[in-house]
C-alpha atoms as a PDB file:
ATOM      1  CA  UNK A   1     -50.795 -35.410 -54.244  1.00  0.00           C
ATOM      2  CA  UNK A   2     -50.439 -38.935 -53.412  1.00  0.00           C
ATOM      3  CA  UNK A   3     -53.710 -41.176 -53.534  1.00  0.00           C
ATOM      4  CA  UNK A   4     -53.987 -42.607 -50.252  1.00  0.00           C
ATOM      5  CA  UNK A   5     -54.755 -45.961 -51.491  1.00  0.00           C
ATOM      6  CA  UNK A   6     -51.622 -45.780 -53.435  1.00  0.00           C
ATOM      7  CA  UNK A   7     -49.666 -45.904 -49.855  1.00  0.00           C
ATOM      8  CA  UNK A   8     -49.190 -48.672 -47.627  1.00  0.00           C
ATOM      9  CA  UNK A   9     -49.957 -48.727 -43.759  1.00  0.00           C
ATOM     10  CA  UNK A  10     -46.351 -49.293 -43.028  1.00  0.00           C
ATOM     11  CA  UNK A  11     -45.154 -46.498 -45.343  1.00  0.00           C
ATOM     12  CA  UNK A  12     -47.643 -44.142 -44.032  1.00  0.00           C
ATOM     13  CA  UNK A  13     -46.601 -44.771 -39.956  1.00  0.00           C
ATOM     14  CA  UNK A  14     -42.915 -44.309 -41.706  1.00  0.00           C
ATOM     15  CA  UNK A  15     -44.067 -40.463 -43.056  1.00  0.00           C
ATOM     16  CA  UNK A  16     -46.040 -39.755 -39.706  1.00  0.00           C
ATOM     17  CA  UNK A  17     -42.879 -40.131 -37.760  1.00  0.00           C
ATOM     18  CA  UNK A  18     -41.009 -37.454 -40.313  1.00  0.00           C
ATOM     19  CA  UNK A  19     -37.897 -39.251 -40.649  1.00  0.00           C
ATOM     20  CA  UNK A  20     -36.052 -35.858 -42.537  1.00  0.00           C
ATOM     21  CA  UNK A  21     -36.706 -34.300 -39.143  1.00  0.00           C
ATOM     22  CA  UNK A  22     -35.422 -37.033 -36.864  1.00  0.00           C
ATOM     23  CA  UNK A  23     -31.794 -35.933 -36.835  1.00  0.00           C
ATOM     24  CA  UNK A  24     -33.168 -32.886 -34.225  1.00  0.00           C
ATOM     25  CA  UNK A  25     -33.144 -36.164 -31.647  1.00  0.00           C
ATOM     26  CA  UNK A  26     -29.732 -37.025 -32.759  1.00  0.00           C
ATOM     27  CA  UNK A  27     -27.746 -34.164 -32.006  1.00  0.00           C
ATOM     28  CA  UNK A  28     -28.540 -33.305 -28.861  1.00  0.00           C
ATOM     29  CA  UNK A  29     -26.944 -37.014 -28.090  1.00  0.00           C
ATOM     30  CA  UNK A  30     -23.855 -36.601 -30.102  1.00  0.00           C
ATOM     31  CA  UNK A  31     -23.268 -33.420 -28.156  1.00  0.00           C
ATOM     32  CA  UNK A  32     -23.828 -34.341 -25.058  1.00  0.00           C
ATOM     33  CA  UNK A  33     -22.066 -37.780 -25.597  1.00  0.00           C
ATOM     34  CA  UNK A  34     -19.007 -36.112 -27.199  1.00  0.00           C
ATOM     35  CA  UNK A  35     -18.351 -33.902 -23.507  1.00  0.00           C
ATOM     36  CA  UNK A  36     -19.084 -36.983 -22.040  1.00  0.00           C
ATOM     37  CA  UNK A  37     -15.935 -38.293 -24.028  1.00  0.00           C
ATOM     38  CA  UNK A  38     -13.667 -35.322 -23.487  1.00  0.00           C
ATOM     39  CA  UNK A  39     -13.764 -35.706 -19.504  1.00  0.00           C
ATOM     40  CA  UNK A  40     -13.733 -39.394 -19.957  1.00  0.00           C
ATOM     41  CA  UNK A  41     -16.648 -40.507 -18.360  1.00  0.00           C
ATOM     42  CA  UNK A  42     -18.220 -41.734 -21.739  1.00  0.00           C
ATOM     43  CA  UNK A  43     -21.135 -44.492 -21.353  1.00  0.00           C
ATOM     44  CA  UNK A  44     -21.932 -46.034 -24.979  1.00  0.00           C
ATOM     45  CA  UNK A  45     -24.764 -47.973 -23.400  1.00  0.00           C
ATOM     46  CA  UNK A  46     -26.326 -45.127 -21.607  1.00  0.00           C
ATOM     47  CA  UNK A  47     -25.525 -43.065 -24.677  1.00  0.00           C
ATOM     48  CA  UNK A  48     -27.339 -46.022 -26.706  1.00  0.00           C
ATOM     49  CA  UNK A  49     -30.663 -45.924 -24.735  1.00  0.00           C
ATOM     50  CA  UNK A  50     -30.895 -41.872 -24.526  1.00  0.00           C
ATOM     51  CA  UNK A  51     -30.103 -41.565 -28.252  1.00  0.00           C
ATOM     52  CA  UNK A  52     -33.371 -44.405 -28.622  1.00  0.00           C
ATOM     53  CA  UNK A  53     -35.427 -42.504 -26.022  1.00  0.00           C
ATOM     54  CA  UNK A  54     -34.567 -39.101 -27.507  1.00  0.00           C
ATOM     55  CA  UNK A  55     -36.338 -40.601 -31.275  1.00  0.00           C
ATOM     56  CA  UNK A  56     -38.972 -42.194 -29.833  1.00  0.00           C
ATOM     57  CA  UNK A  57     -40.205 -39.181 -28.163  1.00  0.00           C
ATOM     58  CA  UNK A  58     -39.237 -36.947 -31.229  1.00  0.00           C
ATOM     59  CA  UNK A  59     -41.579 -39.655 -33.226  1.00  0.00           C
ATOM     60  CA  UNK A  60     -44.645 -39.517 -30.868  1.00  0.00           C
ATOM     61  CA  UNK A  61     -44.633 -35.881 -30.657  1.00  0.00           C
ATOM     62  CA  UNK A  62     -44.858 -35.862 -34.529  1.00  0.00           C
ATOM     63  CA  UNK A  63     -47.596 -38.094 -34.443  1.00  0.00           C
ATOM     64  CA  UNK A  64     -49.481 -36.058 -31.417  1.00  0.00           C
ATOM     65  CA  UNK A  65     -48.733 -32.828 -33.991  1.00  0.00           C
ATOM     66  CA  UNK A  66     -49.899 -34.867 -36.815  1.00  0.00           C
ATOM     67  CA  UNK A  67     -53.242 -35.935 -34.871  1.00  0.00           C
ATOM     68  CA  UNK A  68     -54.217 -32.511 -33.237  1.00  0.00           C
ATOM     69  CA  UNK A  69     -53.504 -30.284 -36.099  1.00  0.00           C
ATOM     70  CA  UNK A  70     -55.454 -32.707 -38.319  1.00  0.00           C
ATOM     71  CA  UNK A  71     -58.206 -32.511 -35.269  1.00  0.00           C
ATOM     72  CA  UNK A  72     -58.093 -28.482 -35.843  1.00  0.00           C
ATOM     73  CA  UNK A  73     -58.285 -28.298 -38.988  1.00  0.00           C
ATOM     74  CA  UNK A  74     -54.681 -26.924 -39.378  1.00  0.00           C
ATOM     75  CA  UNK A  75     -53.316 -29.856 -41.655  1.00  0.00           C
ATOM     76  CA  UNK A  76     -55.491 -30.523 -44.844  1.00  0.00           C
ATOM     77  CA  UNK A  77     -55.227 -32.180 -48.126  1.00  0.00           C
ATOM     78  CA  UNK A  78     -54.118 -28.652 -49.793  1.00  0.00           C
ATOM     79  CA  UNK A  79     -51.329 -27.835 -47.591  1.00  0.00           C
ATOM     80  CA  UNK A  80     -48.099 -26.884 -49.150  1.00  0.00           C
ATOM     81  CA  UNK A  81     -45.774 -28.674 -46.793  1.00  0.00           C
ATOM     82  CA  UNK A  82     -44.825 -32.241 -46.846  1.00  0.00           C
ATOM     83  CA  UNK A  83     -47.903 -34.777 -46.765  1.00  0.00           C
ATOM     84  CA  UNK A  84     -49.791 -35.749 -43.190  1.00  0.00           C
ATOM     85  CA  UNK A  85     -51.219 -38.746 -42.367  1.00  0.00           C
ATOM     86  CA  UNK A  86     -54.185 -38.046 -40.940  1.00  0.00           C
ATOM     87  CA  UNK A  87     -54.983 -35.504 -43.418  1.00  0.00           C
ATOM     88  CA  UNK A  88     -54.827 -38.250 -46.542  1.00  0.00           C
ATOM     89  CA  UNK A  89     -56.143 -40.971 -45.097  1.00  0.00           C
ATOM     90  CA  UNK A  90     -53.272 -42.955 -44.258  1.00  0.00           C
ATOM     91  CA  UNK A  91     -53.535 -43.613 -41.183  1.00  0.00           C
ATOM     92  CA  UNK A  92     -57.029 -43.120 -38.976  1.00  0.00           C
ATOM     93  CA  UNK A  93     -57.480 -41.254 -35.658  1.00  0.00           C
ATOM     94  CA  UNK A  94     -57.996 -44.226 -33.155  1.00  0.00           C
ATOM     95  CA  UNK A  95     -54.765 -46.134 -35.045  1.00  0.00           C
ATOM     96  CA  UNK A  96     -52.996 -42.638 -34.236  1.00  0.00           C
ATOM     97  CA  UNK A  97     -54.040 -42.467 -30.833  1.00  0.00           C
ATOM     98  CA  UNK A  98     -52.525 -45.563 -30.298  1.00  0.00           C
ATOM     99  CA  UNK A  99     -49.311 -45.069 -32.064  1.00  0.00           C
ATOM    100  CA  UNK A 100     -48.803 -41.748 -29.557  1.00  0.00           C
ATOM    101  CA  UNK A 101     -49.435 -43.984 -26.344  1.00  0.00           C
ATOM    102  CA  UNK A 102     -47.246 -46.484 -27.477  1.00  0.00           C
ATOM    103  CA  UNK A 103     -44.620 -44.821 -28.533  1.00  0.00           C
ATOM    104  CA  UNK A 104     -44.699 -42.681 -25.703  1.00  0.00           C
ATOM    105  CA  UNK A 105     -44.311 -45.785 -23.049  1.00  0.00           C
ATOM    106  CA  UNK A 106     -41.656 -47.494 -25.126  1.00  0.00           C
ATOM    107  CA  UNK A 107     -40.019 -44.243 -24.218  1.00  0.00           C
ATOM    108  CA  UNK A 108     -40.570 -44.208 -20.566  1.00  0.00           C
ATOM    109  CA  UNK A 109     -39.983 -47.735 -20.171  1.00  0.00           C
ATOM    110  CA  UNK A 110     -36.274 -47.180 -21.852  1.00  0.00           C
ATOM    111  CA  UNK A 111     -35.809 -44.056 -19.787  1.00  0.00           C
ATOM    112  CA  UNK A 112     -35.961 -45.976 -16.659  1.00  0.00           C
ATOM    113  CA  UNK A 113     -32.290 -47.582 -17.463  1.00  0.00           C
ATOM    114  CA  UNK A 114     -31.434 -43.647 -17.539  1.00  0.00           C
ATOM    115  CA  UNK A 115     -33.328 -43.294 -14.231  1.00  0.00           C
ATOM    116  CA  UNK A 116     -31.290 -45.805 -12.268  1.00  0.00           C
ATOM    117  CA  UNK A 117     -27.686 -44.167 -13.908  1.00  0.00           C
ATOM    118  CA  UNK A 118     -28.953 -39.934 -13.338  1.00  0.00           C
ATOM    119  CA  UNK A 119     -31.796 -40.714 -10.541  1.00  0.00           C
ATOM    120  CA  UNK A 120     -35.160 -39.189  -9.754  1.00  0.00           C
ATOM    121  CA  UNK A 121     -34.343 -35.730 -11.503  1.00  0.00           C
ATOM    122  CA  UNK A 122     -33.898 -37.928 -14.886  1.00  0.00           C
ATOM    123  CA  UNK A 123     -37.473 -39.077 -14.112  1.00  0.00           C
ATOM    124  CA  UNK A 124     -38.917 -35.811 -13.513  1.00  0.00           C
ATOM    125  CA  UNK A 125     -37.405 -34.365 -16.839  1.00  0.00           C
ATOM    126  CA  UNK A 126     -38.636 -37.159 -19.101  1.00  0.00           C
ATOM    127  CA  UNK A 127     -42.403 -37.103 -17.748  1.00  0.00           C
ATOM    128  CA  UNK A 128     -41.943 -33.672 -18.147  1.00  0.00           C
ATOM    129  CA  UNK A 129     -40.503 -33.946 -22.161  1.00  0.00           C
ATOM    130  CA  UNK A 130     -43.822 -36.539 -22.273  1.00  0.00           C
ATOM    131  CA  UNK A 131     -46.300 -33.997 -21.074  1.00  0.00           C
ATOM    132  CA  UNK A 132     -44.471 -31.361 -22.877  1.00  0.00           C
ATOM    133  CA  UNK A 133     -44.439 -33.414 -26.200  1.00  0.00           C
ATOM    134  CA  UNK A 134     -48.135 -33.856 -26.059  1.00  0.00           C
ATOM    135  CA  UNK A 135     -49.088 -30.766 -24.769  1.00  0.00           C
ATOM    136  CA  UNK A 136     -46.979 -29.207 -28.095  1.00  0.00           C
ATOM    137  CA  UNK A 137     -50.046 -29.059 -30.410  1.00  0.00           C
ATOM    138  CA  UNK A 138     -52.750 -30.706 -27.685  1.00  0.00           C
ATOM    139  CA  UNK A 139     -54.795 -29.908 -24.486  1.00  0.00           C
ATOM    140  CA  UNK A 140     -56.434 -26.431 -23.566  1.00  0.00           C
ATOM    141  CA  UNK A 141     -53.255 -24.309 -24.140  1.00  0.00           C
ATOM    142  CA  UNK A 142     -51.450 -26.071 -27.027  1.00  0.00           C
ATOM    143  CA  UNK A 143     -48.028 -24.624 -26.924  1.00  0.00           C
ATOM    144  CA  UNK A 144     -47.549 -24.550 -30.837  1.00  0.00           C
ATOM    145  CA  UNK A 145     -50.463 -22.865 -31.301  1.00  0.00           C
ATOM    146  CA  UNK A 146     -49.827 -20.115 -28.594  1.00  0.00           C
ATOM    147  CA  UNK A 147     -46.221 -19.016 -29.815  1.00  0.00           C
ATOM    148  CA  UNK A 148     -44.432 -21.388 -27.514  1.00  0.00           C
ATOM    149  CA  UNK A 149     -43.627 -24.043 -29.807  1.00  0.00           C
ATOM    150  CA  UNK A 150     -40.103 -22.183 -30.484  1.00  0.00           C
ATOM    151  CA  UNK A 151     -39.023 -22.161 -26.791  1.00  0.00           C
ATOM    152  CA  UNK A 152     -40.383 -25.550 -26.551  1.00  0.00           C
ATOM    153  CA  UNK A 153     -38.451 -26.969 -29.065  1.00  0.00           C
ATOM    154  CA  UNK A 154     -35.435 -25.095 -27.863  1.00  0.00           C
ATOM    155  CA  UNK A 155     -35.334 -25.792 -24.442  1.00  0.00           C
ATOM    156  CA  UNK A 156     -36.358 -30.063 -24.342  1.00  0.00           C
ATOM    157  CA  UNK A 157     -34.659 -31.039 -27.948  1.00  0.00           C
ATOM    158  CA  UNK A 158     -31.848 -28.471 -26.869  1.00  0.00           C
ATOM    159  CA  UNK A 159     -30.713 -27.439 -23.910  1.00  0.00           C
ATOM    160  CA  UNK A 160     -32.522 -30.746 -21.927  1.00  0.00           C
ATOM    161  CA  UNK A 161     -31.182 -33.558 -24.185  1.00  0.00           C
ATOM    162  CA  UNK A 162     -27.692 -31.822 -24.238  1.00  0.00           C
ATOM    163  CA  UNK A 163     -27.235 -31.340 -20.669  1.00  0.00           C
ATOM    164  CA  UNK A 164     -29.263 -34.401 -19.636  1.00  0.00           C
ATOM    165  CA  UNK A 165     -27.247 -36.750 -22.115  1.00  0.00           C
ATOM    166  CA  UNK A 166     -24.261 -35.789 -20.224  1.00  0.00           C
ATOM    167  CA  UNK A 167     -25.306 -35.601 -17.097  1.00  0.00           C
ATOM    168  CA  UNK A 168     -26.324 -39.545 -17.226  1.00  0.00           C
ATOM    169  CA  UNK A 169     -22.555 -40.416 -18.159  1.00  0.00           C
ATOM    170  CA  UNK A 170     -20.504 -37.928 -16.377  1.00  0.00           C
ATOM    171  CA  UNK A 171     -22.988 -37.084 -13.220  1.00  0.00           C
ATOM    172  CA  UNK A 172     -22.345 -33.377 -12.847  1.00  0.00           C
ATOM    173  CA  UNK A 173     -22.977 -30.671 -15.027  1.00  0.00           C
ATOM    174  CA  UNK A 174     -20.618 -27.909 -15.881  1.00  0.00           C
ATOM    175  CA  UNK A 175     -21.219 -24.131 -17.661  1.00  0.00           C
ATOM    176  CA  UNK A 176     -19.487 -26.204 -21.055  1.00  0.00           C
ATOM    177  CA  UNK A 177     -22.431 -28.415 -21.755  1.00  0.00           C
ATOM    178  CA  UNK A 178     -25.026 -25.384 -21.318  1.00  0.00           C
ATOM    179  CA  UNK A 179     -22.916 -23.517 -23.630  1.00  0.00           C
ATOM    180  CA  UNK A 180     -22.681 -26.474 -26.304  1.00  0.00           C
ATOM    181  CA  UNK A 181     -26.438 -26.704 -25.993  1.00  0.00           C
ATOM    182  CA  UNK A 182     -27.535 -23.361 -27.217  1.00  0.00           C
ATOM    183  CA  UNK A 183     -26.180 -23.915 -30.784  1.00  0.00           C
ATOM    184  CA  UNK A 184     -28.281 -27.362 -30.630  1.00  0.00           C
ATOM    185  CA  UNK A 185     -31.913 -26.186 -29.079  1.00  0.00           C
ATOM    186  CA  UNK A 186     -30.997 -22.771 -31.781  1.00  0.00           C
ATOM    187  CA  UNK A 187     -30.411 -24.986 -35.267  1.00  0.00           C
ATOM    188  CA  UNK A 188     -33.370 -27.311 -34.089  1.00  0.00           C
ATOM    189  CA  UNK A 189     -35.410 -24.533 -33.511  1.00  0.00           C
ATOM    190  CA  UNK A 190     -34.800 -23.183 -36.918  1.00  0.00           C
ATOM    191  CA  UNK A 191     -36.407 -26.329 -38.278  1.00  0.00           C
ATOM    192  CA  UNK A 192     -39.705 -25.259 -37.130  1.00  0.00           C
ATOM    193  CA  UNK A 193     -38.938 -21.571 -38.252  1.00  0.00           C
ATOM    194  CA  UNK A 194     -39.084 -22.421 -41.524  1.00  0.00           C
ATOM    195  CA  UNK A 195     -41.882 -24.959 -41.424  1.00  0.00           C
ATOM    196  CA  UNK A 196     -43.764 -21.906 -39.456  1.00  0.00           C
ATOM    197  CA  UNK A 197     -42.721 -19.653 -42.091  1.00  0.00           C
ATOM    198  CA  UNK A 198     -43.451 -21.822 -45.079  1.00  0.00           C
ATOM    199  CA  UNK A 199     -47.341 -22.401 -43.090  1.00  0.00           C
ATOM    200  CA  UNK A 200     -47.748 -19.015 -42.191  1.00  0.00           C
ATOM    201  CA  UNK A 201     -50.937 -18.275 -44.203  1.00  0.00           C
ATOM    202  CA  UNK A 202     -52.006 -21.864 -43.558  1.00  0.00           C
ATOM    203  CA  UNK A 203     -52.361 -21.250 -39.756  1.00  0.00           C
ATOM    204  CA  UNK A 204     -53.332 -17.762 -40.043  1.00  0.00           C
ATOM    205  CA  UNK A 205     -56.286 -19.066 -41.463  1.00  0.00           C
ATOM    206  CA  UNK A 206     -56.533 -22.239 -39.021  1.00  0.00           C
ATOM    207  CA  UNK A 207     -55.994 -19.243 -35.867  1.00  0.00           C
ATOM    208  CA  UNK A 208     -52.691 -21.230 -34.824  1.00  0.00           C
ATOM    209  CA  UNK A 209     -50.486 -18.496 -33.960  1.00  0.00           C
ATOM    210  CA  UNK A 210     -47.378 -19.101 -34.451  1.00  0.00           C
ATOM    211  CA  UNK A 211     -44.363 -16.062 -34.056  1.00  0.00           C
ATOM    212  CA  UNK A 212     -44.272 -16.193 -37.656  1.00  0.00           C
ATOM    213  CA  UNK A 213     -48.174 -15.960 -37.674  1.00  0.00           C
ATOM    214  CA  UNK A 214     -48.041 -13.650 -34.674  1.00  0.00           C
ATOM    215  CA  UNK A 215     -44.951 -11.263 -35.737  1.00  0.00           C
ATOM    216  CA  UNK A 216     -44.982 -11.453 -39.730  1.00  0.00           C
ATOM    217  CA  UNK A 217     -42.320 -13.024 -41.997  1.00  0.00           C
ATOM    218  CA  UNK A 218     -39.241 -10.380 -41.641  1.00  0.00           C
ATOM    219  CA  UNK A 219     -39.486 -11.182 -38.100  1.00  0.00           C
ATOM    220  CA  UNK A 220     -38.958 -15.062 -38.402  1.00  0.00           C
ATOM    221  CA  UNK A 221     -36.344 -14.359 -41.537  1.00  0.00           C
ATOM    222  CA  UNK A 222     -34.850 -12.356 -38.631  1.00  0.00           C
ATOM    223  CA  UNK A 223     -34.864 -14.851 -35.834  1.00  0.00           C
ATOM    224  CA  UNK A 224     -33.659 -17.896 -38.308  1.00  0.00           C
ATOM    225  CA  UNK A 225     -30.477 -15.683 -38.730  1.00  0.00           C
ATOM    226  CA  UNK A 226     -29.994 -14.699 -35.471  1.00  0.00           C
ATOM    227  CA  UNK A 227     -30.385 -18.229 -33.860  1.00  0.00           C
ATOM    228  CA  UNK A 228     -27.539 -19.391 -36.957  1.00  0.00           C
ATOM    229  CA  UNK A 229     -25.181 -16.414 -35.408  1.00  0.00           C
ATOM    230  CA  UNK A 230     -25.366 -17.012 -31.729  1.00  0.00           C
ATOM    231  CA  UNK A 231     -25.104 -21.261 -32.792  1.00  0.00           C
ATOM    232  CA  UNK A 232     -21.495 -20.229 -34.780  1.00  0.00           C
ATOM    233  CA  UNK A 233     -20.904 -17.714 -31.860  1.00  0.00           C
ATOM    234  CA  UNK A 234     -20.748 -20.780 -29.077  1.00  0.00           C
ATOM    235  CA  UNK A 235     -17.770 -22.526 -30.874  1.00  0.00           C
ATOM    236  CA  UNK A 236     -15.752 -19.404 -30.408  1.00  0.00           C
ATOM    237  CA  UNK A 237     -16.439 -18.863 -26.584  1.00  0.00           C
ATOM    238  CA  UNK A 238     -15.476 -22.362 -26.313  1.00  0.00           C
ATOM    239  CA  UNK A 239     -12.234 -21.697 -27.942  1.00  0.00           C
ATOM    240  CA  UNK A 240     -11.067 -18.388 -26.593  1.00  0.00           C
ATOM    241  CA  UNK A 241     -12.719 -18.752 -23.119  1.00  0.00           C
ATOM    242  CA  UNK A 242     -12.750 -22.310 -22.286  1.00  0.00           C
ATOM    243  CA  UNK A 243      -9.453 -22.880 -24.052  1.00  0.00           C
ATOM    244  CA  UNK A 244     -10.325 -25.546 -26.420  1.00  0.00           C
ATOM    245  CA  UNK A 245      -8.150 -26.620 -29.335  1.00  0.00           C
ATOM    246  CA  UNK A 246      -9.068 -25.166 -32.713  1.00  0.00           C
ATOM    247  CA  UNK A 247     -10.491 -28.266 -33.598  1.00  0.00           C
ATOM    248  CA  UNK A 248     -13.647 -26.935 -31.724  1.00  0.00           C
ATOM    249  CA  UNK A 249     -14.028 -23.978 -34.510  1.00  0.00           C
ATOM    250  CA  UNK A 250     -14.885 -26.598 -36.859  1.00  0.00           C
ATOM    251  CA  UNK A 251     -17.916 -25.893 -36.918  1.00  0.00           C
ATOM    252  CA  UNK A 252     -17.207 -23.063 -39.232  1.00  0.00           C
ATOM    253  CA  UNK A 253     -16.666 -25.146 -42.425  1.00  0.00           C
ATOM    254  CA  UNK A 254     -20.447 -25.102 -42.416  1.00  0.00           C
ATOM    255  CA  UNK A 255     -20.816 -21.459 -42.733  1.00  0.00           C
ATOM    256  CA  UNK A 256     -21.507 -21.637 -47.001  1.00  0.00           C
ATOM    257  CA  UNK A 257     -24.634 -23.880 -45.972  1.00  0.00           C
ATOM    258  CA  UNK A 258     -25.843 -21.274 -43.595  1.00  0.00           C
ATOM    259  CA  UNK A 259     -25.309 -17.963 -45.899  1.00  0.00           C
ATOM    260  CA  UNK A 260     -27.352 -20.567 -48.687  1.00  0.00           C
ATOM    261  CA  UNK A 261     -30.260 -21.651 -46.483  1.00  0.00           C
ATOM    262  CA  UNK A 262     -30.817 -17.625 -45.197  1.00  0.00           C
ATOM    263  CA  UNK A 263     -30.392 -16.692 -49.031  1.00  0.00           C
ATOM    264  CA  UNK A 264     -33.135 -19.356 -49.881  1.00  0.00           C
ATOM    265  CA  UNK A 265     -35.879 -17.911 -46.965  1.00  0.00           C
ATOM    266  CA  UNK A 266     -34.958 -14.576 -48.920  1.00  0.00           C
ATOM    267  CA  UNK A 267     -36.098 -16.186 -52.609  1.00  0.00           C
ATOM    268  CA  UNK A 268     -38.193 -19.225 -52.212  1.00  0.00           C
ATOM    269  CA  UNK A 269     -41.873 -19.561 -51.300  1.00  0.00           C
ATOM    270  CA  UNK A 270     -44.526 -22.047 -50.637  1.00  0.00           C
ATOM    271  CA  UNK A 271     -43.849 -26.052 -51.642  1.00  0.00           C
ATOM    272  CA  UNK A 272     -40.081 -24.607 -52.746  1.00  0.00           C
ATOM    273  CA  UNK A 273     -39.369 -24.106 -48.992  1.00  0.00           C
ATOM    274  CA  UNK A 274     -40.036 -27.656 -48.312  1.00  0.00           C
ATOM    275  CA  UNK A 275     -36.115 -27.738 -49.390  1.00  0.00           C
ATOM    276  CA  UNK A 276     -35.141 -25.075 -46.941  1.00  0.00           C
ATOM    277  CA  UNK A 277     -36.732 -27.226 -44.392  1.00  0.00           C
ATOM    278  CA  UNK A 278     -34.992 -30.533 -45.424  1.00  0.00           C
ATOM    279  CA  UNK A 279     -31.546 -28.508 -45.696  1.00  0.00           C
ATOM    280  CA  UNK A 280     -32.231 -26.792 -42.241  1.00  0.00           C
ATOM    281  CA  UNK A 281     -32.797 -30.410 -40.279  1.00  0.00           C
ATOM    282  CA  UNK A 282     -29.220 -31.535 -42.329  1.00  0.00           C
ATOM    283  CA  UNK A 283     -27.528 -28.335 -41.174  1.00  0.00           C
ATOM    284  CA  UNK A 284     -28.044 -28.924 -37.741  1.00  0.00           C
ATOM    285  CA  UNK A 285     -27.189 -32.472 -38.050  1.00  0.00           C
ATOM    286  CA  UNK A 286     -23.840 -31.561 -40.100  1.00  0.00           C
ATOM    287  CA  UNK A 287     -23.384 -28.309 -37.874  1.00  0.00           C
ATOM    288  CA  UNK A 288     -23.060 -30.988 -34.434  1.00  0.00           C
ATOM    289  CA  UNK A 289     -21.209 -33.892 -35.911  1.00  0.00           C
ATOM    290  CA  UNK A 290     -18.816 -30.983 -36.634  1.00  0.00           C
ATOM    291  CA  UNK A 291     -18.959 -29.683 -33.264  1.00  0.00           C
ATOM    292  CA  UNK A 292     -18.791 -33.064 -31.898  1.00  0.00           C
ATOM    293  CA  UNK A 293     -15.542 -33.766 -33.618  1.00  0.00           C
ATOM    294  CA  UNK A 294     -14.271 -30.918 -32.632  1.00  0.00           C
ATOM    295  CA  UNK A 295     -14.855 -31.611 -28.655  1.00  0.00           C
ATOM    296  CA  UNK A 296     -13.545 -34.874 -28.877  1.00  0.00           C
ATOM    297  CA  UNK A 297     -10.266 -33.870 -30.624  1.00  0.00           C
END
């Protein structure tokens, strides 16, 4: 464990924001951007702002999960995951606070460029992402603590920054980009299985009730696979229903990384899965630059 005098204030504000996890921001914005290519109605400036507003939000909901779970009692100084701010000293509550709010309204205030290009629905969806980002681990019915953080994740750093990234360039929506959004919300989503899994004692005893917490291991060893099958299974609807060019099944070259990361939930425990989690976050990341490619060529 890291003395906490041993680590700067800028360092510590850089390992709050859990930069291995930031690439769940990115993909969604590749994604969505790359269908945004395909029917030529690409925006790199619009793509530019939602790929900044996408972090920044991905950043302050770290540092509201980071606050609140310190708050609860969930994160402490023995945990086996990766070290917390809050929870060594780092970084104190009120400077937290602070960081959330403005992190947060950098967010908003970018998002309004993608207001005036998508219109008031663009609004409505960020505020919502906001509240939703916040209300993650805070506020009388935290969602991560409730079994909700999964569908959470899914949905807004899935299914809403796919379609909405697209939407701001192209200004329609089509069954495509719902389709190419499952695979992203799914691989993000495994992120947090694994960090759930990995914790699942931890918050058993700290009464945040996760689905790992909630349903036992085998059940989210179960659920990482199945969200891995149905993200491979969108690159071949795409291909044999939507008519794509093979390119789109590139995707598959990933597949040894996937059969390596289940075969690691099967073997490792504790600290070790702090790998799995690190290797998860990459997957996804190398799993949608794939799938990218593949849409644009």
């Amino acid at each position: 464990m890291n003395n906490p005098q041993q680590i700067s204030k800028v360092k510590g504000w850089i390992l709050a924001s859990r930069p291995k996890t930031l690439l769940a921001a990115v993909v969604p914005v590749i994604i969505g951007s790359s269908l945004a290519y395909d029917v030529g109605k690409f925006h790199f400036f619009a793509a530019l702002v939602a790929l900044i507003c996408s972090i920044l939000i991905q950043i302050a909901t770290n540092f509201v999960n980071d606050l609140y779970d310190h708050l609860k009692g969930s994160d402490t100084k023995e945990r086996v995951g990766p070290e917390r701010a809050l929870a060594n000293g780092w970084i104190s509550v009120n400077e937290m606070k602070l960081g959330i709010f403005i992190t947060f309204a950098l967010a908003f205030l970018l998002g309004l460029y993608l207001v005036y290009l998508g219109g008031w629905i663009i609004l409505v969806i960020g505020i919502l992402s906001i509240i939703s980002g916040i209300a993650y681990t805070a506020g009388p019915y935290p969602l991560a603590y409730n079994g909700l953080g999964d569908i959470f994740v899914f949905i807004f750093f899935g299914v809403i920054g796919t379609v909405c990234t697209f939407y701001i360039q192209a200004h329609y929506v089509d069954p495509l980009i719902f389709w190419a959004s499952i695979p992203v919300g799914a691989l993000i989503t495994n992120i947090l299985v694994v960090n759930n899994f990995r914790d699942i004692d931890q918050d058993r005893a700290a009464s945040k009730i996760t689905l790992a917490v909630k349903f036992g291991k085998n059940f989210a060893v179960g659920q990482y696979i199945f969200l891995v099958l149905i993200s491979y299974a969108v690159p071949l609807i795409a291909f044999f229903i939507y008519g794509k060019e093979w390119f789109i099944l590139l995707p598959l070259i990933s597949l040894p990384l996937a059969v390596r990361l289940v075969k690691m939930l099967f073997t490792l425990k504790g600290t070790q899965l702090n790998k799995t989690l690190e290797l998860t976050a990459k997957f996804s990341a190398i799993f949608g630059l794939l799938f990218a490619i593949g849409i644009i060529l």
